[in-house]
C-alpha atoms as a PDB file:
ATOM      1  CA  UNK A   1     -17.379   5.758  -8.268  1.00  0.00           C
ATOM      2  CA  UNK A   2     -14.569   4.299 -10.798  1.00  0.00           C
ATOM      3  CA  UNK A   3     -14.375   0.576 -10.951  1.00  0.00           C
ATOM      4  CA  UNK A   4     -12.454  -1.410 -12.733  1.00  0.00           C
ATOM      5  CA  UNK A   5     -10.317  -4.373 -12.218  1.00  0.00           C
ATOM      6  CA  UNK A   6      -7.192  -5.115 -11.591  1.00  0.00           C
ATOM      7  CA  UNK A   7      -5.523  -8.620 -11.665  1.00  0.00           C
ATOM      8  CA  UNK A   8      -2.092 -10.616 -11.254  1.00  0.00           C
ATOM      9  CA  UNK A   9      -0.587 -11.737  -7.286  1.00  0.00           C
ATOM     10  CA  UNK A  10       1.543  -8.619  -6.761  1.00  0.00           C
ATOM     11  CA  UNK A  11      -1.417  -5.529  -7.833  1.00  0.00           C
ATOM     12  CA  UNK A  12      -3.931  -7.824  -6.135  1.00  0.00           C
ATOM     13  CA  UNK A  13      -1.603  -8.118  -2.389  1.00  0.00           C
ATOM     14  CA  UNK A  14      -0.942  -4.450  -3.009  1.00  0.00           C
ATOM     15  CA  UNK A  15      -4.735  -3.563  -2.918  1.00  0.00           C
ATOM     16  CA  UNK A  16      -5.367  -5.305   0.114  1.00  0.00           C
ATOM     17  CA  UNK A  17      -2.314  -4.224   1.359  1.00  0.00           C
ATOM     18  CA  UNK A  18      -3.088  -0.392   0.893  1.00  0.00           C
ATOM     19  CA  UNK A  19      -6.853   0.142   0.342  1.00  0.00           C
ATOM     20  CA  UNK A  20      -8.972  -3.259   1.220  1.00  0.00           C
ATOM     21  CA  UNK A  21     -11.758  -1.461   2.006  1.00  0.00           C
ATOM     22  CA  UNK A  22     -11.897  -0.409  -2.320  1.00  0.00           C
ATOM     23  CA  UNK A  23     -11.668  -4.150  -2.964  1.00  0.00           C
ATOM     24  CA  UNK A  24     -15.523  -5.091  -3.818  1.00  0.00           C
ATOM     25  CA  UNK A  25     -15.077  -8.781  -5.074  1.00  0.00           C
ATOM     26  CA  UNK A  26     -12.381 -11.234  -5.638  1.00  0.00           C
ATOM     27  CA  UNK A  27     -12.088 -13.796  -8.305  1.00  0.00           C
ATOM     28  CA  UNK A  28     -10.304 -16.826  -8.276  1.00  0.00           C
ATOM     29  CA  UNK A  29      -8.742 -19.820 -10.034  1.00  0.00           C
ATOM     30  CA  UNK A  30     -10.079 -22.913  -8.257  1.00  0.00           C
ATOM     31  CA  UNK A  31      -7.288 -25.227  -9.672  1.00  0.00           C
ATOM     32  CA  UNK A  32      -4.544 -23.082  -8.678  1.00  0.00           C
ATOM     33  CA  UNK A  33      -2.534 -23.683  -6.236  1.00  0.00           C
ATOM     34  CA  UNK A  34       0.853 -22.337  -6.577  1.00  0.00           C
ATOM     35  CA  UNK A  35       2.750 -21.387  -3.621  1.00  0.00           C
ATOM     36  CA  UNK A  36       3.025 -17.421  -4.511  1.00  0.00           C
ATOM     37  CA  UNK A  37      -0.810 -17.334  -4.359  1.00  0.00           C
ATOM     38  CA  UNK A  38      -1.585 -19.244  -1.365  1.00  0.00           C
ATOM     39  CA  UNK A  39      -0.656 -16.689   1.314  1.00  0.00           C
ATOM     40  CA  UNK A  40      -2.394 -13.864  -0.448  1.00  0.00           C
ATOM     41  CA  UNK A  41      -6.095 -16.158  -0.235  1.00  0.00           C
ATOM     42  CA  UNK A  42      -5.272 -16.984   2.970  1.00  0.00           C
ATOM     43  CA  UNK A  43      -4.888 -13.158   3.856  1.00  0.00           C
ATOM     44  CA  UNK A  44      -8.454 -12.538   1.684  1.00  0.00           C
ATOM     45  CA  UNK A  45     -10.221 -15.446   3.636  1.00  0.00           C
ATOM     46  CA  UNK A  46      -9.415 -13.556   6.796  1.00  0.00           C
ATOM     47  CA  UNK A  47     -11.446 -10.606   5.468  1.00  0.00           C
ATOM     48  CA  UNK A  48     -14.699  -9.633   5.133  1.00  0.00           C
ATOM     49  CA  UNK A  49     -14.112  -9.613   0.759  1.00  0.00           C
ATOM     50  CA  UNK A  50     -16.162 -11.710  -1.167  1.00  0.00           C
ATOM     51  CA  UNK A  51     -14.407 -14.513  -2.869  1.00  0.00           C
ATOM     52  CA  UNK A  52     -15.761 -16.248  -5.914  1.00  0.00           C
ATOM     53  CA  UNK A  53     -14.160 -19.415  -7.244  1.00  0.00           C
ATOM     54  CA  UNK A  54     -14.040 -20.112 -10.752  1.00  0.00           C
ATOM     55  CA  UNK A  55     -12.156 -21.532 -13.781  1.00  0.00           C
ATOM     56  CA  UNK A  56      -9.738 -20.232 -15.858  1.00  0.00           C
ATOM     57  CA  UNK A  57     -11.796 -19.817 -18.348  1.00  0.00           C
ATOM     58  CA  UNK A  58     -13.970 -17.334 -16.782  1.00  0.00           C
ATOM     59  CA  UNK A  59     -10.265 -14.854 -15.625  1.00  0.00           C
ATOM     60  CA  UNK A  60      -9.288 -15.086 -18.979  1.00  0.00           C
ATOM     61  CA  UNK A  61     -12.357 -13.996 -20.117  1.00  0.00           C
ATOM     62  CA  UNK A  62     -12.342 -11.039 -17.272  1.00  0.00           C
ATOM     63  CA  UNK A  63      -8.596  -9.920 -18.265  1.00  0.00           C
ATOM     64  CA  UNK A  64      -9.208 -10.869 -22.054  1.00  0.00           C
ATOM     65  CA  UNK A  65      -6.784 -13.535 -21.833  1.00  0.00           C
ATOM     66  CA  UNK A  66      -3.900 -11.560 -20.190  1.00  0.00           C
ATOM     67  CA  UNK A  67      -1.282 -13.330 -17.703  1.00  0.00           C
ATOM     68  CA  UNK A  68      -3.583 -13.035 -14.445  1.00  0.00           C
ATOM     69  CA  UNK A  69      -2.041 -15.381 -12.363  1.00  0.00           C
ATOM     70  CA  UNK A  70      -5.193 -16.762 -11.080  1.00  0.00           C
ATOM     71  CA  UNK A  71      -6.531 -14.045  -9.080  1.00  0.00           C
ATOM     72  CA  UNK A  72      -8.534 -10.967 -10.540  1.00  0.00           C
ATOM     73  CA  UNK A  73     -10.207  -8.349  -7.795  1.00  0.00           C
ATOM     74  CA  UNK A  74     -12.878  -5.841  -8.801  1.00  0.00           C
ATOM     75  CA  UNK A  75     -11.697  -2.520  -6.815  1.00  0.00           C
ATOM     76  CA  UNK A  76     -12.725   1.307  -7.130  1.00  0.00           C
ATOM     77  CA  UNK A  77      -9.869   3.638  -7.932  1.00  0.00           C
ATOM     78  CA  UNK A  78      -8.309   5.948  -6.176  1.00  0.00           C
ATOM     79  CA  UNK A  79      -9.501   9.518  -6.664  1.00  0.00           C
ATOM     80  CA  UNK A  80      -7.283  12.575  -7.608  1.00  0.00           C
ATOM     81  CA  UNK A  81      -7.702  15.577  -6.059  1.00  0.00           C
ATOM     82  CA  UNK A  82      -8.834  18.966  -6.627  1.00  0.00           C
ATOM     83  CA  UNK A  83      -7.186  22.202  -7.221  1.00  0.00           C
ATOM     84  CA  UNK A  84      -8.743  23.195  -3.808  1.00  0.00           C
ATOM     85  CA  UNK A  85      -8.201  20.290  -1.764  1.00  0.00           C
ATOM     86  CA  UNK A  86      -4.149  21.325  -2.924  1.00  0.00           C
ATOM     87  CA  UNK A  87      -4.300  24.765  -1.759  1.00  0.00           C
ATOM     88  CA  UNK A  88      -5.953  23.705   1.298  1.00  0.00           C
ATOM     89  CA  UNK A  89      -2.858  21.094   2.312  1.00  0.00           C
ATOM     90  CA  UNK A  90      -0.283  23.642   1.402  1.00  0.00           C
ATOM     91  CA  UNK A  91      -1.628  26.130   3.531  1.00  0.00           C
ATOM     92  CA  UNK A  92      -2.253  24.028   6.793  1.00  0.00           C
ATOM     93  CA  UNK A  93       1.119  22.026   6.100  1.00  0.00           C
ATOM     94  CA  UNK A  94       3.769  21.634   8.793  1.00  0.00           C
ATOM     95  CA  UNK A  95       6.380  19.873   7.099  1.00  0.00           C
ATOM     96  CA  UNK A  96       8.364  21.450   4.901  1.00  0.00           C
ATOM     97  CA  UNK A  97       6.673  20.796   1.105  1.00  0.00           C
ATOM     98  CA  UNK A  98       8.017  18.641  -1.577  1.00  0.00           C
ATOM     99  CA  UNK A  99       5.926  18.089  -4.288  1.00  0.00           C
ATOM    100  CA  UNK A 100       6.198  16.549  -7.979  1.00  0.00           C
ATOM    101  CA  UNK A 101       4.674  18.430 -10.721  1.00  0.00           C
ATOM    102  CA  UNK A 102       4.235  16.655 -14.299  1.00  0.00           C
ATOM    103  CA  UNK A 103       3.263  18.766 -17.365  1.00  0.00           C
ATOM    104  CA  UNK A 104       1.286  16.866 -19.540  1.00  0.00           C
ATOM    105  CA  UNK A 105       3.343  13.758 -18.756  1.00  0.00           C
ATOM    106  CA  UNK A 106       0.942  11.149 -20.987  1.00  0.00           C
ATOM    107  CA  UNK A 107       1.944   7.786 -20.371  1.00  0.00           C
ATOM    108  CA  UNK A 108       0.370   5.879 -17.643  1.00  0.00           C
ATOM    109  CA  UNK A 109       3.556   4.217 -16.793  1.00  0.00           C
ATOM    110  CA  UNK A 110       5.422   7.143 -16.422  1.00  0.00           C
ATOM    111  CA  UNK A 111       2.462   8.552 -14.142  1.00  0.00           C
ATOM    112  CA  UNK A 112       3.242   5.435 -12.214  1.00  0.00           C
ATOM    113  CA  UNK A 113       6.550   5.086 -11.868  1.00  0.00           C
ATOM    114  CA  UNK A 114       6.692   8.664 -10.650  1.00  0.00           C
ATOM    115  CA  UNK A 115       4.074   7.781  -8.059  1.00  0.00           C
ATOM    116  CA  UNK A 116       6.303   4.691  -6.633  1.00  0.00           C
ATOM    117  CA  UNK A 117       9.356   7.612  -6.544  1.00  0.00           C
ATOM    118  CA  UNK A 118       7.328   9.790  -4.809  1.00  0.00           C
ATOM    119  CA  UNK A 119       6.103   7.425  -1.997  1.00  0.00           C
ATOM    120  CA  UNK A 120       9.827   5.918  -1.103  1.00  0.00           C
ATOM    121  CA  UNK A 121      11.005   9.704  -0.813  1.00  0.00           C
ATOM    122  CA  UNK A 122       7.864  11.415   1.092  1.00  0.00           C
ATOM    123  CA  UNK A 123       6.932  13.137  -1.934  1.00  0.00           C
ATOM    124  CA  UNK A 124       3.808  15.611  -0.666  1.00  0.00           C
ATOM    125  CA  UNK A 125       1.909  14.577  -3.456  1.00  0.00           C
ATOM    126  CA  UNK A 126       1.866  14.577  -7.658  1.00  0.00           C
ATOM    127  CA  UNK A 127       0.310  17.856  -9.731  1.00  0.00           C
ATOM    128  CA  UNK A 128      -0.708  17.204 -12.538  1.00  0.00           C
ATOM    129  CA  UNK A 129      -2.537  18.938 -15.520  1.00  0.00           C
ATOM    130  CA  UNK A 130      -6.115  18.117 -16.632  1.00  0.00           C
ATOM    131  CA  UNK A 131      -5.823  17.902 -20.228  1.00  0.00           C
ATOM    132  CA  UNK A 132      -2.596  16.296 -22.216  1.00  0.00           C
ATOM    133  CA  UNK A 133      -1.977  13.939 -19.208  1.00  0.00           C
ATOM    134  CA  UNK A 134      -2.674  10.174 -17.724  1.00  0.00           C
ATOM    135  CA  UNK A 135      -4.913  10.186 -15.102  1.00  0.00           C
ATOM    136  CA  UNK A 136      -5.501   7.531 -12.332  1.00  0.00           C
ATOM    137  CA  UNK A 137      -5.953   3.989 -14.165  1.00  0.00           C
ATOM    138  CA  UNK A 138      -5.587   0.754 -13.357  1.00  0.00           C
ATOM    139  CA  UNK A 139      -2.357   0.671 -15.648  1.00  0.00           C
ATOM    140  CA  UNK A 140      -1.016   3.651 -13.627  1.00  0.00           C
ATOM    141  CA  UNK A 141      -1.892   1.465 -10.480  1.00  0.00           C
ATOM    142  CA  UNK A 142      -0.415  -1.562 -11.450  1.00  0.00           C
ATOM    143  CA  UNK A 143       2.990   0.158 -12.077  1.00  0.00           C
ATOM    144  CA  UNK A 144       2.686   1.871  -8.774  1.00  0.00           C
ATOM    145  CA  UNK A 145       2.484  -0.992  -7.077  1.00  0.00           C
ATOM    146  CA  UNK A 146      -0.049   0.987  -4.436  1.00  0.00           C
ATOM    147  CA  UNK A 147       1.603   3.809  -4.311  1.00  0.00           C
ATOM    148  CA  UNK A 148      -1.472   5.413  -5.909  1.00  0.00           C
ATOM    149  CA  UNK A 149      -3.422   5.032  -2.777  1.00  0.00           C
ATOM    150  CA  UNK A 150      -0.437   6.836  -0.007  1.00  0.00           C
ATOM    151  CA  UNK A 151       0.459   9.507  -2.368  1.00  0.00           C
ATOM    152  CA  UNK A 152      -2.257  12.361  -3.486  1.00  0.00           C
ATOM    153  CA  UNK A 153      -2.425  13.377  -7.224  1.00  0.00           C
ATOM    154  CA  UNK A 154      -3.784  16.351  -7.713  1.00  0.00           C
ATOM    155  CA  UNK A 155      -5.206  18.082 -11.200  1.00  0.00           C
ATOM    156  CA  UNK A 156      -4.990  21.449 -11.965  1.00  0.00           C
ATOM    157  CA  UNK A 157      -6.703  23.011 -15.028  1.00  0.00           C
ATOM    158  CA  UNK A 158      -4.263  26.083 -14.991  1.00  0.00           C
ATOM    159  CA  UNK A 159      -1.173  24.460 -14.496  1.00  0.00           C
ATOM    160  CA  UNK A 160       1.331  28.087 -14.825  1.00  0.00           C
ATOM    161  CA  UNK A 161      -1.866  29.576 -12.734  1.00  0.00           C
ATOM    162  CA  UNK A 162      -1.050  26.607  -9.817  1.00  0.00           C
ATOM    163  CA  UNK A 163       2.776  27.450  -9.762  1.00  0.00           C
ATOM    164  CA  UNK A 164       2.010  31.583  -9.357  1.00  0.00           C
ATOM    165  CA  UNK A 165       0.380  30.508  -6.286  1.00  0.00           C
ATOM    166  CA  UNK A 166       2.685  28.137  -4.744  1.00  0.00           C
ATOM    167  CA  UNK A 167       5.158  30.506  -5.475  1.00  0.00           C
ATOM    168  CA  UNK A 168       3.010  32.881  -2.909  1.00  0.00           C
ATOM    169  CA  UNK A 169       2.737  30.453  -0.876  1.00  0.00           C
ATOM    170  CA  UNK A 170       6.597  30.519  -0.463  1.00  0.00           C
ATOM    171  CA  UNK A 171       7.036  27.296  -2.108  1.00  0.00           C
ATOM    172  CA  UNK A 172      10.252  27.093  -5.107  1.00  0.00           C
ATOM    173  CA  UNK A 173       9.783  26.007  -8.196  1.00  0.00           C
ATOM    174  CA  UNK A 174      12.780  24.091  -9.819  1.00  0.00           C
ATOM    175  CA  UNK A 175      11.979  23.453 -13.705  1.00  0.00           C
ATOM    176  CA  UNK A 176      13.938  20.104 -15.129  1.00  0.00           C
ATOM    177  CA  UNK A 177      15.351  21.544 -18.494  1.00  0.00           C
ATOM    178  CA  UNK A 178      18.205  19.587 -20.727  1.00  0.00           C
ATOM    179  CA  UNK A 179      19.472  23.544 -21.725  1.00  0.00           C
ATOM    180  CA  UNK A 180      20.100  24.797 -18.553  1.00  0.00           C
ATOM    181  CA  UNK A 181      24.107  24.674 -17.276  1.00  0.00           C
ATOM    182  CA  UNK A 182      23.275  24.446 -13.702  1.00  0.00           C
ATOM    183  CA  UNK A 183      23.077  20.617 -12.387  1.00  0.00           C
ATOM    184  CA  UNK A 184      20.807  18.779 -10.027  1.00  0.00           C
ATOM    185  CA  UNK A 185      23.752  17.499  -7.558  1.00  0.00           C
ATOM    186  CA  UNK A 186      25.189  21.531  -7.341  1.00  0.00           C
ATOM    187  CA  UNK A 187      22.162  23.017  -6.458  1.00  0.00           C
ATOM    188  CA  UNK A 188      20.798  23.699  -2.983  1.00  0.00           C
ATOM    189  CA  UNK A 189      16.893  21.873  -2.947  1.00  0.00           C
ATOM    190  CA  UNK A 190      16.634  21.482   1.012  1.00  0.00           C
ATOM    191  CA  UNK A 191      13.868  24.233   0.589  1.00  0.00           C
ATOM    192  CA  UNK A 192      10.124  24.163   0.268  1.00  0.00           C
ATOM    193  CA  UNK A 193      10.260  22.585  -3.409  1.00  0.00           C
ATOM    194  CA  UNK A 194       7.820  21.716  -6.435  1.00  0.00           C
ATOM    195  CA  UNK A 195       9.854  20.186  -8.707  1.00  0.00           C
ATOM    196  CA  UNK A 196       8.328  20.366 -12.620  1.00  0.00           C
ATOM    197  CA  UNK A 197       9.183  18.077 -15.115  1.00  0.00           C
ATOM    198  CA  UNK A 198       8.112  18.194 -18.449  1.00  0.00           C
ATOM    199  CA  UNK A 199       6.289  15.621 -21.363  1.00  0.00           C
ATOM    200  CA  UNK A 200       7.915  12.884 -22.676  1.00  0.00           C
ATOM    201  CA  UNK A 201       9.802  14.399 -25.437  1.00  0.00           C
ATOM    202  CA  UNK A 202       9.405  17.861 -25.618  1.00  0.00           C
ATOM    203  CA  UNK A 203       9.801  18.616 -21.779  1.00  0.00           C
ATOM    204  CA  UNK A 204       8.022  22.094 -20.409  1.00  0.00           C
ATOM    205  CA  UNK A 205       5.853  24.121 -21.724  1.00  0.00           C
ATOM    206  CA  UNK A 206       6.492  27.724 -22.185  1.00  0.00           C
ATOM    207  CA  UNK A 207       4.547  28.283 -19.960  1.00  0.00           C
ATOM    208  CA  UNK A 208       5.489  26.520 -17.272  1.00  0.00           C
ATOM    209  CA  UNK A 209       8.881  26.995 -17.700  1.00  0.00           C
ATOM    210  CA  UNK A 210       8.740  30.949 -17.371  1.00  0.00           C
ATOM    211  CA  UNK A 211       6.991  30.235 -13.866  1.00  0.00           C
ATOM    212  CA  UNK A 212      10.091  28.383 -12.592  1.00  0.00           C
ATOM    213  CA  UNK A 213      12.672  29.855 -10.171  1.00  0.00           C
ATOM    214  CA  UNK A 214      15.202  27.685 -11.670  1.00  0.00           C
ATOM    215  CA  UNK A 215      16.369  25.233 -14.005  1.00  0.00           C
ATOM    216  CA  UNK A 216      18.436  22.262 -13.053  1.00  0.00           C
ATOM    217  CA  UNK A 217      19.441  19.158 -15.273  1.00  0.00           C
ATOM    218  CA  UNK A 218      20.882  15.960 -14.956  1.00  0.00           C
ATOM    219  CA  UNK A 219      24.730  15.549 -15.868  1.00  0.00           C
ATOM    220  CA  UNK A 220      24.708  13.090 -19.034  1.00  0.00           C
ATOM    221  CA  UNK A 221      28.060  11.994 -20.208  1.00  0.00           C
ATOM    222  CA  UNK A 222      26.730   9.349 -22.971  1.00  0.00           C
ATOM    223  CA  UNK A 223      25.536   9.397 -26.020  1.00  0.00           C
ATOM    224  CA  UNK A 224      21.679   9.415 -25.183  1.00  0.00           C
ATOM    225  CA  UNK A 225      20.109  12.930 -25.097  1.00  0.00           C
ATOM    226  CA  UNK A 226      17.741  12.179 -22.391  1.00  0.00           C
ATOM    227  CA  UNK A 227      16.297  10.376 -19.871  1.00  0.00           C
ATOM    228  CA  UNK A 228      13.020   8.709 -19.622  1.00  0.00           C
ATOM    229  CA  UNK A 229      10.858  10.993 -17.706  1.00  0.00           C
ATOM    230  CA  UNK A 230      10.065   8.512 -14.207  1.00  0.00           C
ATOM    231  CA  UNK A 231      13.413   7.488 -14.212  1.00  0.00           C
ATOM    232  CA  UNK A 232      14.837  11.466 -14.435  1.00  0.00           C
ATOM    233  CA  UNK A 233      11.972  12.056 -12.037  1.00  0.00           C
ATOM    234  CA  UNK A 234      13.280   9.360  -9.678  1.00  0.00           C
ATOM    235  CA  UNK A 235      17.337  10.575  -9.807  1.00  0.00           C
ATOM    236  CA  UNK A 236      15.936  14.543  -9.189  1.00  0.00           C
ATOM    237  CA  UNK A 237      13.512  13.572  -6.445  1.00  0.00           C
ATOM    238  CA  UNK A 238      15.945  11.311  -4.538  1.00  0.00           C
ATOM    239  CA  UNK A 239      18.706  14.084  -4.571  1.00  0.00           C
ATOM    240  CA  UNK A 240      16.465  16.266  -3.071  1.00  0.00           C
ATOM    241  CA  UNK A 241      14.983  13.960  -0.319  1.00  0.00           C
ATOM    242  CA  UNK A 242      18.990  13.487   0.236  1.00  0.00           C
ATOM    243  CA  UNK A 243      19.650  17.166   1.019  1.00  0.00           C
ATOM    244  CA  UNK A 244      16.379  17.218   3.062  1.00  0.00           C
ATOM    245  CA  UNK A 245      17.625  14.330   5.349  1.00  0.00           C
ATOM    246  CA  UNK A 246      21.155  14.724   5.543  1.00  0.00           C
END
């Protein structure tokens, strides 16, 4: 089991909101009494948490002094999932898949942003890769603002190994590469879909990239080379759910 805490109004109401059964004790400033905070004790009080009322000395000594708002909750993390548990859901899914895959995409915030995408657009779930990448933290929770507990990340240890198979399993794979001449908003993605995007930087691997189907890009008319990974992530996986619900 993973504990840690997390702290601040808005990751604290998105724990209960989402996974209140993780939440294993509470913290808060008895002093405080700010109008922002009040609703989300009131909700707490209603529960069967345990609530422990203290000074603000003792949060900023939890959250080394950080900008906790008066409220700090001890919670276990989400999981991520297995290379098995992902071939399992492909194989017994009904809906037509659509899932995010992130090669070696390092920063938690990324990871995180991605996840918040991937919820508002019914993403299937997140692949990732084992080594090279963020996992599930509470920074990667914060920034998903509970998105990490309604969307699955799964880790691979053979991430080009993964993609052969969803390619068996009649699934595209549609590589996000700056080279490529064909673009995002010209290309047909109402299809089964993994969409693969690469590290911050130096995008796909090799790899990878010879296991896609296709590359797409985003048009860029400015002077910029790139885009940050969650927010490309975001514009590629919102033009597909757009073709998928048109």
């Amino acid at each position: 089991m993973n504990i840690t805490k997390i702290f601040g109004i808005h990751s604290v109401q998105a724990a209960f909101d989402f996974s209140a059964h993780k939440i294993k004790h509470i913290w808060v400033d008895n002093q405080r009494q700010d109008k922002r905070l009040l609703p989300l004790l009131k909700q707490l009080q209603n529960s069967s948490i345990t609530i422990e009322k203290v000074d603000k000395k003792r949060l900023d000594k939890l959250t080394d002094s950080k900008n906790h708002q008066g409220i700090v909750a001890e919670v276990e993390l989400p999981g991520v999932h297995s290379e098995e548990e992902l071939k399992h859901i492909v194989i017994n899914m009904t809906d037509m898949p659509f899932f995010l895959v992130l090669d070696q995409v390092q920063d938690p915030h990324n990871l995180g942003a991605c996840l918040r995408s991937a919820d508002a657009a019914g993403v299937h779930g997140i692949i990732i890769t084992k080594d090279n990448a963020a996992g599930i933290t509470p920074t990667v929770c914060k920034v998903a603002s509970g998105a990490a507990e309604t969307v699955p990340v799964y880790q691979v240890t053979n991430l080009a190994r993964t993609l052969r198979w969803l390619k068996e399993q009649n699934i595209w794979i549609a590589g996000a590469a700056g080279e490529t001449e064909q673009s995002i908003f010209n290309t047909d993605l109402n299809m089964p879909l993994a969409l693969v995007m690469g590290t911050e930087g130096t995008g796909m691997r090799r790899l990878t990239q010879e296991q896609c189907d296709f590359l797409i890009k985003i048009p860029m008319v400015g002077q910029v080379e790139s885009l940050n990974v969650s927010v490309a992530a975001g514009i590629m996986i919102y033009e597909a759910f757009k073709q998928r619900n048109v």
